[in-house]
C-alpha atoms as a PDB file:
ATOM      1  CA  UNK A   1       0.000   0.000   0.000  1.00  0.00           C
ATOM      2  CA  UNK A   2       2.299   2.607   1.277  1.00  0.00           C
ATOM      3  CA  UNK A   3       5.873   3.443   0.081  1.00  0.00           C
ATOM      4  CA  UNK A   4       7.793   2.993   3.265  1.00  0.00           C
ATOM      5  CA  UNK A   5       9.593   6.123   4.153  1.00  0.00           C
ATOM      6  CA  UNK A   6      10.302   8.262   7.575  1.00  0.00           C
ATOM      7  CA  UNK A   7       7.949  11.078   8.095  1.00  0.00           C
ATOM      8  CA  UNK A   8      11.074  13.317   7.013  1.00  0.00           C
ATOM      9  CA  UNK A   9      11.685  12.007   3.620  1.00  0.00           C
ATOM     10  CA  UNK A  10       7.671  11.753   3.032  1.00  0.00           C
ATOM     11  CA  UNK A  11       7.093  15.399   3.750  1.00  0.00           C
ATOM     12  CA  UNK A  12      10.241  16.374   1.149  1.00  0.00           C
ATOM     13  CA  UNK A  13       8.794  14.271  -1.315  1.00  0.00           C
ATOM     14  CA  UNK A  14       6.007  16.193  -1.275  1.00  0.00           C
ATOM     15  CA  UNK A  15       7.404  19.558  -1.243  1.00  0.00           C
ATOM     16  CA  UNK A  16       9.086  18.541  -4.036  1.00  0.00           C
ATOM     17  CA  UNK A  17       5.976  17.310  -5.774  1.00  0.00           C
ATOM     18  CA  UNK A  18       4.500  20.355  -4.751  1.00  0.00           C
ATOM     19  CA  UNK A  19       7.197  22.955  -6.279  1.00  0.00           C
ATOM     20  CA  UNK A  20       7.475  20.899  -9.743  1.00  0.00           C
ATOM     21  CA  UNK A  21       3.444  21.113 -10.028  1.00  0.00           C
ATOM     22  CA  UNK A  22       3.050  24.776  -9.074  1.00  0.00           C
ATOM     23  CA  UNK A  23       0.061  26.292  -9.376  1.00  0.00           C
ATOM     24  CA  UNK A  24      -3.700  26.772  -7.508  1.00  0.00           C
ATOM     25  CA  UNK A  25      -6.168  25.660 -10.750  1.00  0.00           C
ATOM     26  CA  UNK A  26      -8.495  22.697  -9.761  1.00  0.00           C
ATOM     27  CA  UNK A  27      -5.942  20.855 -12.657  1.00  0.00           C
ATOM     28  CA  UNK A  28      -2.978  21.728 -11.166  1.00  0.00           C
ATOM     29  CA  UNK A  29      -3.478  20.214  -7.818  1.00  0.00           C
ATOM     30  CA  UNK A  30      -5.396  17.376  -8.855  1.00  0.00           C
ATOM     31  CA  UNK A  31      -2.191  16.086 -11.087  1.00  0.00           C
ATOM     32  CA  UNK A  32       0.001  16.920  -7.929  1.00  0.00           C
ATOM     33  CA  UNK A  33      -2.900  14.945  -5.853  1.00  0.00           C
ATOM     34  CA  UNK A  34      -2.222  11.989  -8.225  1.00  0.00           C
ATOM     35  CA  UNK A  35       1.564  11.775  -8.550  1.00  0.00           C
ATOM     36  CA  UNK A  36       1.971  11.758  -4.461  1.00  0.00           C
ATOM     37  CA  UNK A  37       0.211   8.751  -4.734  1.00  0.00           C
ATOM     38  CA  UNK A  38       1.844   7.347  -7.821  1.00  0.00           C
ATOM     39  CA  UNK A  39       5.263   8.172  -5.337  1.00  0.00           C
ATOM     40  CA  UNK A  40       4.257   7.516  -2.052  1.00  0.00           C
ATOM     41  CA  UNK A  41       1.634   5.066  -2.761  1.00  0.00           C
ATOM     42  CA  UNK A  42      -0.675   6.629  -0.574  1.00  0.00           C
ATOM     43  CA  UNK A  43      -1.699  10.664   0.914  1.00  0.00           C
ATOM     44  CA  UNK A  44      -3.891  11.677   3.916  1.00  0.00           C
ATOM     45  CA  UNK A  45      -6.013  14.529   3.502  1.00  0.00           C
ATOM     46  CA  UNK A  46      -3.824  15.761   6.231  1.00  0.00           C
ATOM     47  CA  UNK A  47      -0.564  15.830   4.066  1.00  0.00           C
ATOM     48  CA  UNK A  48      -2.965  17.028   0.680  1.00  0.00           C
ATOM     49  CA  UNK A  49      -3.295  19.947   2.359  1.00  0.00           C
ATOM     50  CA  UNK A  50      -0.333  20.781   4.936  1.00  0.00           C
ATOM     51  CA  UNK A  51       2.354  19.958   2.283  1.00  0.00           C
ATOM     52  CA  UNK A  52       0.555  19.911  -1.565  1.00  0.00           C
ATOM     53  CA  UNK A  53      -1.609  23.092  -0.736  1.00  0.00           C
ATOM     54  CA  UNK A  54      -4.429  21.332  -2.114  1.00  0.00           C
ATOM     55  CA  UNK A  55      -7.276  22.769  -0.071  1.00  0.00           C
ATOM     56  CA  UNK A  56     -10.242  20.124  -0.929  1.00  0.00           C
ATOM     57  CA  UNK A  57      -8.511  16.849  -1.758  1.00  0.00           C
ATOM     58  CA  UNK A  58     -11.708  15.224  -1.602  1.00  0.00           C
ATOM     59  CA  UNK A  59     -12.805  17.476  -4.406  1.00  0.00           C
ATOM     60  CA  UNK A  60      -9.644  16.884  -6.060  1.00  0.00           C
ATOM     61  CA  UNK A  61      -9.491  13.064  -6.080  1.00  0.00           C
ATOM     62  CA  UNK A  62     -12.757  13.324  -7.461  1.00  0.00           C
ATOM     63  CA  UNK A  63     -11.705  15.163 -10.297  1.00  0.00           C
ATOM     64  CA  UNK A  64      -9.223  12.156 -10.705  1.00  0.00           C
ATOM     65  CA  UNK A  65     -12.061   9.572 -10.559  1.00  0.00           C
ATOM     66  CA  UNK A  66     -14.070  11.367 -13.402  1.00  0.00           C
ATOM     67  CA  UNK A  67     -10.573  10.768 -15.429  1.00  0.00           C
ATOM     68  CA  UNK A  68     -10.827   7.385 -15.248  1.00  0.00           C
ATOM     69  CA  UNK A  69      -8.021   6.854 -12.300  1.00  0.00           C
ATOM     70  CA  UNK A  70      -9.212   4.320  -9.273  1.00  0.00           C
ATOM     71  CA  UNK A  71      -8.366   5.421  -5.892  1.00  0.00           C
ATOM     72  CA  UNK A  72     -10.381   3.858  -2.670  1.00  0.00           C
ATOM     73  CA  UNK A  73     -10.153   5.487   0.782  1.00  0.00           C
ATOM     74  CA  UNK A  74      -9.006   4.273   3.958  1.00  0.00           C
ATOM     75  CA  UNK A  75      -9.616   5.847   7.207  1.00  0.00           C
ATOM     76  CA  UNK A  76      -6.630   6.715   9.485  1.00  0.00           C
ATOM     77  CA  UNK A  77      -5.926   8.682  12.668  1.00  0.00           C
ATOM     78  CA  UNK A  78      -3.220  11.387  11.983  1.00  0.00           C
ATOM     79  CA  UNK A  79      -2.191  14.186  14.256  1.00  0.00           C
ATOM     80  CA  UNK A  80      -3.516  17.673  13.205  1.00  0.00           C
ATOM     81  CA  UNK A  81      -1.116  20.934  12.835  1.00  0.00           C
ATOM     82  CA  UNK A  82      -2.072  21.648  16.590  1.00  0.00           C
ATOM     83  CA  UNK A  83      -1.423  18.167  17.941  1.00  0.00           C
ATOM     84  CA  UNK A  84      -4.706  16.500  18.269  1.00  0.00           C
ATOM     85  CA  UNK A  85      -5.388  13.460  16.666  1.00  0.00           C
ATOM     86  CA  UNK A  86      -8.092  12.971  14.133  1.00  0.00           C
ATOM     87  CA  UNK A  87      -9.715  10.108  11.643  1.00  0.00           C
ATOM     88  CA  UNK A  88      -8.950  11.244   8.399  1.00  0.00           C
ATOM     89  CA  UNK A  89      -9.273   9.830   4.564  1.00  0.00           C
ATOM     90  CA  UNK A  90      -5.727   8.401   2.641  1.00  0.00           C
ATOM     91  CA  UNK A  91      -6.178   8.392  -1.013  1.00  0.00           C
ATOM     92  CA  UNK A  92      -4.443   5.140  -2.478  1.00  0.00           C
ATOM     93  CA  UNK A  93      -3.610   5.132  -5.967  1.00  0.00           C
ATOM     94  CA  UNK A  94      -4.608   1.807  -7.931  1.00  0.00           C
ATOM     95  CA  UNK A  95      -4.105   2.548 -11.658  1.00  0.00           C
ATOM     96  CA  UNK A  96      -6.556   3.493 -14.225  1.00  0.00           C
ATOM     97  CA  UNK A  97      -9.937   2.161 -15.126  1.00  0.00           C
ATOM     98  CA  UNK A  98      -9.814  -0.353 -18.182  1.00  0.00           C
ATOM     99  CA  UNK A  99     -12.712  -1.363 -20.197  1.00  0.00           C
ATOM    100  CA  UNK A 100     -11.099  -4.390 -22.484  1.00  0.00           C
ATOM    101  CA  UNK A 101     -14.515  -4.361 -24.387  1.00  0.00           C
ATOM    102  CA  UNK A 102     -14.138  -1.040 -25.314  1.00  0.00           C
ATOM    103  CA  UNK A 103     -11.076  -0.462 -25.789  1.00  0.00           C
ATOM    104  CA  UNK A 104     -10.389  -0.843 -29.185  1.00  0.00           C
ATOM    105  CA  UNK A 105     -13.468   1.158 -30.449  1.00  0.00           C
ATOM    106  CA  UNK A 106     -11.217   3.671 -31.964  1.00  0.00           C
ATOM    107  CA  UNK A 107      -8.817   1.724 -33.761  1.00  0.00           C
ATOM    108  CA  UNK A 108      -8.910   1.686 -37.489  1.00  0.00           C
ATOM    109  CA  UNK A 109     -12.267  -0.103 -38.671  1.00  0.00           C
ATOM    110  CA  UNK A 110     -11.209  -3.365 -40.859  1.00  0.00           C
ATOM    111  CA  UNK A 111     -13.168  -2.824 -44.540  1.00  0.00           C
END
């Protein structure tokens, strides 16, 4: 599920994620939502917004949903900026919807 890193190295990782992917659009910070958790394997709301400055990641990962991407939540307890500890969502990143069926549809029709 998750990447297994200190605390430390998580939080640069996202800084980093968060400086190459710059911007406040809706777009912006859902592709920054998405490749934390193609890094880390996994993002609490908590981290979303403390270290990706994504203010709604709920409204964010569902932007990434409607594209087709598959993420389920889990509920975890995580320590707020003031200490107290709190049941929050983490967004884990399972790849992209497939639909075999369809998937050729565009291809070049046989005559």
């Amino acid at each position: 599920m998750d990447k297994k890193m200190t605390p430390c190295l998580r939080k640069e990782a996202l800084e980093k994620i968060r400086d190459q992917l710059s911007g406040n659009d809706a777009t912006t910070q859902s592709f920054r939502l998405l490749k934390a958790m193609q890094v880390l394997g996994g993002i609490s709301t908590i981290e979303a917004n403390r270290y990706l400055d994504i203010l709604n990641p709920p409204a964010r990962k569902l932007n990434l949903i409607q594209r087709g991407y598959i993420i389920p939540l889990v509920w975890v307890y995580e320590d707020s900026s003031c200490g107290k500890l709190h049941r929050v969502g983490k967004y884990i990143y399972m790849g992209e919807t497939s639909y075999p069926l369809f998937d050729h549809l565009d291809d070049e029709v046989p005559e």
